[in-house]
Protein backbone atom coordinates (compact mmCIF):
# COMPACT_ATOMS: atom_id res chain seq x y z
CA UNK A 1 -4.80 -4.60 26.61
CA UNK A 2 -3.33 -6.56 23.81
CA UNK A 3 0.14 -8.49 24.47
CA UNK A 4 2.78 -6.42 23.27
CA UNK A 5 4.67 -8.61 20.29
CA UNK A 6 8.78 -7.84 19.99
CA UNK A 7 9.36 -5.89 16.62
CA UNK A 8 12.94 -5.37 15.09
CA UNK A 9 12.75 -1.53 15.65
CA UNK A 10 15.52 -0.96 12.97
CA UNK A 11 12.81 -1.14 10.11
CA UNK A 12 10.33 1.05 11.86
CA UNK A 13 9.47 5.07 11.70
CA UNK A 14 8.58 6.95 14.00
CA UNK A 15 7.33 10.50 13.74
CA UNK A 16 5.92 12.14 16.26
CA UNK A 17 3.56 15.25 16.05
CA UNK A 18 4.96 18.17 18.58
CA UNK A 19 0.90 18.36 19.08
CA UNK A 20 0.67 18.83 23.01
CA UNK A 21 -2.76 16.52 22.21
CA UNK A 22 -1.99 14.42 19.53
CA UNK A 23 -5.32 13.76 17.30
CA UNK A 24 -4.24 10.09 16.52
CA UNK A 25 -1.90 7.21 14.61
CA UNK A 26 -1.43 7.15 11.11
CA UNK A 27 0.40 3.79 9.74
CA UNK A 28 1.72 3.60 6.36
CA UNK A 29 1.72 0.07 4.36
CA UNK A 30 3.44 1.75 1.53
CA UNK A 31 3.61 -0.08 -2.75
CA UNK A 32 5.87 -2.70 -4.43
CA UNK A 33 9.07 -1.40 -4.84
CA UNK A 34 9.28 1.73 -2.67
CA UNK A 35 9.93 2.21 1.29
CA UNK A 36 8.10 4.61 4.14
CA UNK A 37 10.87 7.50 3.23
CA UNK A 38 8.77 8.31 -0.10
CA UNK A 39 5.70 9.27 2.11
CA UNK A 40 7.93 12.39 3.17
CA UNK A 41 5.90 14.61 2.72
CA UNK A 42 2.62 13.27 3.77
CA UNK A 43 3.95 12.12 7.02
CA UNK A 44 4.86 16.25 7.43
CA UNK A 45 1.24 17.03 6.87
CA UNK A 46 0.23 15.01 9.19
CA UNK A 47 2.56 15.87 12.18
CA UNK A 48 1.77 19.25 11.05
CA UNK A 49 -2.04 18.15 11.63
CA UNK A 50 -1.59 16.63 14.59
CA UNK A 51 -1.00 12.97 13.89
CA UNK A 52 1.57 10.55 15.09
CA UNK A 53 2.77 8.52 11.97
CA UNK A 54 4.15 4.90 13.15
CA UNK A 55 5.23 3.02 10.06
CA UNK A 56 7.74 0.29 8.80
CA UNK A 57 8.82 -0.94 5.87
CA UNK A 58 7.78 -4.35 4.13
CA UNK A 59 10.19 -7.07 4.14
CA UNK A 60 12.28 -6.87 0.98
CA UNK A 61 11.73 -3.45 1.01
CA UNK A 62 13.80 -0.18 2.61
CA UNK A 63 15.59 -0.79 5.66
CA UNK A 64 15.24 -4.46 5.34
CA UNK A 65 17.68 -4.11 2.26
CA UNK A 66 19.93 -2.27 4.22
CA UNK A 67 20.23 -4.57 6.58
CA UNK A 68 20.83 -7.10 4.01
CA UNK A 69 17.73 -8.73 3.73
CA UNK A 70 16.75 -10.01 0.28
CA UNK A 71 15.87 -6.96 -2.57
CA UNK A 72 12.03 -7.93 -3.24
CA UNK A 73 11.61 -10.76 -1.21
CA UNK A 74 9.38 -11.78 1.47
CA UNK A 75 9.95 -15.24 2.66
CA UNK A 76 10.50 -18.55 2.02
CA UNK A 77 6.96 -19.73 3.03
CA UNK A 78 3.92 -17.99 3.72
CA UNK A 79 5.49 -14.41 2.43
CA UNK A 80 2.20 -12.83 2.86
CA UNK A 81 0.84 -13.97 5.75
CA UNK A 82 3.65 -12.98 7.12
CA UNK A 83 4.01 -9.58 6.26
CA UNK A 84 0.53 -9.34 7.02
CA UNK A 85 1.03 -9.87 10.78
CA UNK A 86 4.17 -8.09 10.68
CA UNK A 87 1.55 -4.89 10.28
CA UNK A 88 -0.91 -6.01 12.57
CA UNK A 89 2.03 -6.52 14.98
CA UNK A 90 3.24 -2.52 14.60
CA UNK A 91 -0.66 -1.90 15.17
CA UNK A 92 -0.97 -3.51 18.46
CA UNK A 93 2.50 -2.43 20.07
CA UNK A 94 1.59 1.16 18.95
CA UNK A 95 -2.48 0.56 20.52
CA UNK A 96 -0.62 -0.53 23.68
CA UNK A 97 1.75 2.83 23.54
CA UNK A 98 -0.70 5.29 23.33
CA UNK A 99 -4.28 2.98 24.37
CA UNK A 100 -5.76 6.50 24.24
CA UNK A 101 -5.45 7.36 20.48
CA UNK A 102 -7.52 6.37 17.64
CA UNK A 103 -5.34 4.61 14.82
CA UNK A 104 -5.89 4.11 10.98
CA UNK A 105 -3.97 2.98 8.10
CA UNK A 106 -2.89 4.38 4.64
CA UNK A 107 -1.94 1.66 2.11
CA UNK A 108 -1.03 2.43 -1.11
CA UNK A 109 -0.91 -0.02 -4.14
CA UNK A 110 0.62 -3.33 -2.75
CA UNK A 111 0.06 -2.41 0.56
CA UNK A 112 -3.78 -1.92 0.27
CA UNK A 113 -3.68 -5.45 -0.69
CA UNK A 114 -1.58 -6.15 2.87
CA UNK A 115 -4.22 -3.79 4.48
CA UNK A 116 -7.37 -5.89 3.16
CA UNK A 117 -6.22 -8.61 4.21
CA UNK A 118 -5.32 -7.27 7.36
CA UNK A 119 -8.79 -6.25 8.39
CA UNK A 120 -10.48 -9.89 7.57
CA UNK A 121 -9.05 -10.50 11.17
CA UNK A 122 -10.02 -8.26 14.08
CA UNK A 123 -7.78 -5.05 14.27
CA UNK A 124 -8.58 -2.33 16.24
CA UNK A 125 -8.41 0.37 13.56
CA UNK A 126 -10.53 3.62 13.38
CA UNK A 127 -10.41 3.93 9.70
CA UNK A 128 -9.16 2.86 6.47
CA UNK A 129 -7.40 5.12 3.54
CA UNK A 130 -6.59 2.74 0.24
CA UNK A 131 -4.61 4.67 -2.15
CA UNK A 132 -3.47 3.60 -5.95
CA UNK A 133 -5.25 0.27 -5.48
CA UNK A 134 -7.43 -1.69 -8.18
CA UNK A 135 -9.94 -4.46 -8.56
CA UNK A 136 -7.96 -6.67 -10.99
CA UNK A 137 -10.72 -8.28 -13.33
CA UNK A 138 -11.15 -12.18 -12.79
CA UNK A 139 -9.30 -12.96 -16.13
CA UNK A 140 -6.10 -11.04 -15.59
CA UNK A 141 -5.55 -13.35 -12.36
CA UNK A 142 -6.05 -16.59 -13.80
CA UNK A 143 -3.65 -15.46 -16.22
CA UNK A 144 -1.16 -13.99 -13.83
CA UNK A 145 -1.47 -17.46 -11.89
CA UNK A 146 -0.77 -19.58 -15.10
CA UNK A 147 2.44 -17.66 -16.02
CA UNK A 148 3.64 -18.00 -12.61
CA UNK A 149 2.75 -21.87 -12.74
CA UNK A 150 4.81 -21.68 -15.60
CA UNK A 151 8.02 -19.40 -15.10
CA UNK A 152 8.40 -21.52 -11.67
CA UNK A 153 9.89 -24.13 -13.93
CA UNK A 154 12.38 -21.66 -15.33
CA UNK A 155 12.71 -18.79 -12.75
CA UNK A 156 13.80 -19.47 -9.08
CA UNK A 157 11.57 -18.30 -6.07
CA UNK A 158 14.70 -15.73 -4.84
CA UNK A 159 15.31 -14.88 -8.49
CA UNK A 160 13.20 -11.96 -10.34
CA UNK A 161 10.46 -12.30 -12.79
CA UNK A 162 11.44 -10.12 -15.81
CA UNK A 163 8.58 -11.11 -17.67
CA UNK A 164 6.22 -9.49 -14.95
CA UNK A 165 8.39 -6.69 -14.95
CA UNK A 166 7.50 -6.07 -18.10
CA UNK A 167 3.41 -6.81 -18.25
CA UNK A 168 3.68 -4.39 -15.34
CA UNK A 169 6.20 -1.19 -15.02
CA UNK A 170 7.25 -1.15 -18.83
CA UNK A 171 3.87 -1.97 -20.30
CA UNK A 172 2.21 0.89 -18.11
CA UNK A 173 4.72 3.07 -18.55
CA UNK A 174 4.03 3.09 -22.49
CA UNK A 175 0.92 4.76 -21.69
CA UNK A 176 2.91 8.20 -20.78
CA UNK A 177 4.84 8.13 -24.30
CA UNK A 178 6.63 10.03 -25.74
CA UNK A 179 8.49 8.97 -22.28
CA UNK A 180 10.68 11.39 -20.06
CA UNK A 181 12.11 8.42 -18.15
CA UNK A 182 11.40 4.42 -17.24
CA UNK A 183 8.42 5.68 -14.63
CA UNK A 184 6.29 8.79 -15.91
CA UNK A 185 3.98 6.34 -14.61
CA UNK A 186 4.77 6.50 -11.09
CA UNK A 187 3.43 10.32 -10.51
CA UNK A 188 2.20 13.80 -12.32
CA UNK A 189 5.45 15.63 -10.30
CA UNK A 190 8.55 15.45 -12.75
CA UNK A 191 10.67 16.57 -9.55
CA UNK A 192 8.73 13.09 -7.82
CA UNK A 193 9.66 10.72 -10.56
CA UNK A 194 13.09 12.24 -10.43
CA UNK A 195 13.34 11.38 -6.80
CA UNK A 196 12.10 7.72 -7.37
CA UNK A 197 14.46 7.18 -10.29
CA UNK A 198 17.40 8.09 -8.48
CA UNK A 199 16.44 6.36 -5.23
CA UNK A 200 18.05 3.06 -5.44
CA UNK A 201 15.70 1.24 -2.73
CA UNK A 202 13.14 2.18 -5.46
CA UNK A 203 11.83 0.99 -9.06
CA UNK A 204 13.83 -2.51 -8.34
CA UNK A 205 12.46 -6.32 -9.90
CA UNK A 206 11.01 -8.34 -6.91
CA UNK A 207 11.78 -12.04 -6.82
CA UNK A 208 9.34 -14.44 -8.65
CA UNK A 209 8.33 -15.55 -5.05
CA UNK A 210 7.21 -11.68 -4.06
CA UNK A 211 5.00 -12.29 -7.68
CA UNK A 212 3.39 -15.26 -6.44
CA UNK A 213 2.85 -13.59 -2.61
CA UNK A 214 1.15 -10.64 -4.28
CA UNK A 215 -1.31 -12.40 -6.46
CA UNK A 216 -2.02 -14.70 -3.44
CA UNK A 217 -2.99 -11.66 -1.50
CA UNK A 218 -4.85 -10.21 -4.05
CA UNK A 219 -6.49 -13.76 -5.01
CA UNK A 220 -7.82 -13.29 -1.12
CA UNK A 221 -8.45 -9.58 -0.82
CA UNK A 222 -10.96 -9.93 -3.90
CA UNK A 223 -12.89 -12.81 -2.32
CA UNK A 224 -15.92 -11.36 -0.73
CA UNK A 225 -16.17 -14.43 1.53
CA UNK A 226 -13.01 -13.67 3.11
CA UNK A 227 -14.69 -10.65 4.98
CA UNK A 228 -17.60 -12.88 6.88
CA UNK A 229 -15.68 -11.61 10.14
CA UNK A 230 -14.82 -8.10 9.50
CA UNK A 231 -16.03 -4.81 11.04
CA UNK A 232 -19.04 -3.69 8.73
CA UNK A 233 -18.74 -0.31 10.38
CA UNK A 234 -15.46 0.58 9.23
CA UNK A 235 -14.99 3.57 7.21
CA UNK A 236 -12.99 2.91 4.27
CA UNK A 237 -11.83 6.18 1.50
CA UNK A 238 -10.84 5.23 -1.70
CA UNK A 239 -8.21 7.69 -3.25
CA UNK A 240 -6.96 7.11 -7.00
CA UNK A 241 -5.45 9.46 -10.04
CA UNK A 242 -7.49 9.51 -13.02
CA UNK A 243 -4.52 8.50 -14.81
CA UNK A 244 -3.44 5.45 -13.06
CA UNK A 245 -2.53 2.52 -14.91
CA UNK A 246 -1.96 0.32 -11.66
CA UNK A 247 -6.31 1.16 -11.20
CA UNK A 248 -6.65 0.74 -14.76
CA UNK A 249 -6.98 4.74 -15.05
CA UNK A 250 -9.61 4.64 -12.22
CA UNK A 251 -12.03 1.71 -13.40
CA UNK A 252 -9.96 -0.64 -11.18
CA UNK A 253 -10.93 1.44 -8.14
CA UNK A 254 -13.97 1.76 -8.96
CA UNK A 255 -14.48 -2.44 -9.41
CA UNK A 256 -12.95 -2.15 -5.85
CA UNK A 257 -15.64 0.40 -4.22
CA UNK A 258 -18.53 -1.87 -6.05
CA UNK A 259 -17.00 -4.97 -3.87
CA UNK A 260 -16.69 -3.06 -0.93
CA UNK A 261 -19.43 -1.49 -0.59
CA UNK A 262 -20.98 -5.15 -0.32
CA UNK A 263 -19.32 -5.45 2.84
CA UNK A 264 -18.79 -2.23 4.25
CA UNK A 265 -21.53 0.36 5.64
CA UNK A 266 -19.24 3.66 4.87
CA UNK A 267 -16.97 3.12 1.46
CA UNK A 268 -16.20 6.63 -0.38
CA UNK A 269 -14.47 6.93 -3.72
CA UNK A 270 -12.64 9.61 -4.32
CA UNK A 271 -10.96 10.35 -8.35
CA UNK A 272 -8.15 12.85 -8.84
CA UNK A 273 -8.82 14.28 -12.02
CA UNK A 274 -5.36 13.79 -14.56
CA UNK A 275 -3.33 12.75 -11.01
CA UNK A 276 -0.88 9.02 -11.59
CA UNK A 277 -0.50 6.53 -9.59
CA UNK A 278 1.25 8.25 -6.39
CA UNK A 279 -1.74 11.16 -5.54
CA UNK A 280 -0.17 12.14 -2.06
CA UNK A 281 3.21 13.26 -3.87
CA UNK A 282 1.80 14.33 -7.24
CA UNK A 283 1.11 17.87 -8.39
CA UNK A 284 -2.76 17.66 -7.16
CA UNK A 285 -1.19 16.36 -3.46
CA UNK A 286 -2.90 18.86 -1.89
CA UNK A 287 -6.32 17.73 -3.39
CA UNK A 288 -5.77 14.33 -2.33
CA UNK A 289 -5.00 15.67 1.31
CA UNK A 290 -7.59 17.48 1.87
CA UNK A 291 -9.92 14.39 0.96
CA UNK A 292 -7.74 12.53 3.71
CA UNK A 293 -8.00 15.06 6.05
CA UNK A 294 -12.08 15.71 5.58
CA UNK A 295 -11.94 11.61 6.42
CA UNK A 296 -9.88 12.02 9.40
CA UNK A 297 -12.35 14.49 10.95
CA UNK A 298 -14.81 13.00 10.17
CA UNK A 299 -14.11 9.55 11.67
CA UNK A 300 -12.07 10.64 14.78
């Protein structure tokens, strides 16, 4: 049994399935800007279905604001790394709570960057769901790394990147004119955007330093070599909208199942036709699910 690592239980969620045999673990590494409480209703569905759903919010992120913890900011040094092991960290406490249960991982956007990475190093998961995630295209990173060369100069590390605010939210958002509100992007569910808008531990600017953590981790999670160690047998689903800029309306996702399926024995990519960026809360949810669940049974 692994050794059981101390985790600040006030950023963590736990819910439970009333299951009297519970199927398994579902963990959450949820997107940039968002916390676990958005997965609402996916985390029903899946206590409904049997599935404990252990989860905890990214530094920066959710509780961690709460608590007073910087808005969009990982850490000082080594922000990714460290949120990286913060997940593997929930995964092994929960493996040594129930030793009997199979565990996987959602990660959506952001967090299926965290969750690539994650895997390079042995983690004892059954499966892997990647959700609004993208293959960003060699160019766009050198040029993501050159303007954050550059607005280190001017920006501070704790201070946030408008500029990247804008190539990113604003600029994908155009794509949804004539515009309803600042993130049509976001999801195909008015009532969803509405709830994001609203939410103020949502839709915030992350610090320059969260910028530079994030192309980091995707610099690493698009290196092929970087997986020399990993578990060739795990089953990995791809889920994206047809209409997500974030996967460059669905060509991003499917640059990411072309790498993957390099490494990985069992890679599946799934499209939602006309579905955004958020498929497990937009108005074909229940399409999206039942590709999730159809995994779930069939890697349990």
């Amino acid at each position: 049994m692994s050794v059981s690592i101390p985790i600040d239980k006030r950023y963590i969620y736990k819910n439970l399935t009333n299951h009297e045999n519970p199927k398994g673990i579902i963990h959450i590494s949820h997107g940039k800007g968002e916390h676990i409480g958005r997965y609402t209703w996916l985390i029903n569905r899946l206590n409904n279905d049997g599935y404990h759903v252990i989860s905890m919010d990214h530094r920066g992120h959710g509780k961690w604001i709460k608590n007073n913890y910087k808005r969009g900011f990982f850490a000082d040094k080594n922000g990714w790394n460290i949120i990286t092991e913060d997940l593997r960290n929930l995964i092994i406490n929960s493996r040594n709570d129930y030793p009997d249960l199979n565990q996987y991982l959602i990660a959506h956007s952001m967090g299926s960057w965290i969750g690539l990475t994650l895997i390079m190093k042995e983690i004892n998961i059954k499966g892997l769901i990647i959700s609004g995630s993208s293959k960003f295209p060699s160019s766009l990173m050198i040029a993501q790394k050159l303007l954050l060369n550059i607005s280190k100069i001017f920006i501070k590390k704790d201070s946030n990147n408008l500029v990247l605010d804008f190539l990113t939210d604003i600029t994908w958002n155009k794509r949804f004119k004539p515009n309803r509100t600042s993130y049509d992007w976001i999801s195909s569910d008015p009532n969803n955007v509405d709830d994001y808008v609203t939410d103020d531990l949502c839709g915030f600017s992350v610090t320059n330093s969260m910028w530079k953590d994030i192309a980091f981790g995707c610099t690493k999670a698009f290196d092929i070599k970087n997986y020399s160690n990993v578990n060739k047998d795990l089953p990995i689903l791809l889920v994206a909208g047809s209409k997500d800029p974030v996967s460059d309306f669905g060509k991003g996702m499917i640059s990411l199942n072309k790498m993957l399926k390099k490494i990985f024995k069992n890679v599946k990519n799934v499209i939602i036709e006309n579905d955004r960026h958020e498929v497990f809360s937009g108005l074909q949810k229940e399409l999206a699910y039942n590709e999730l669940h159809k995994f779930l049974n069939q890697h349990n």
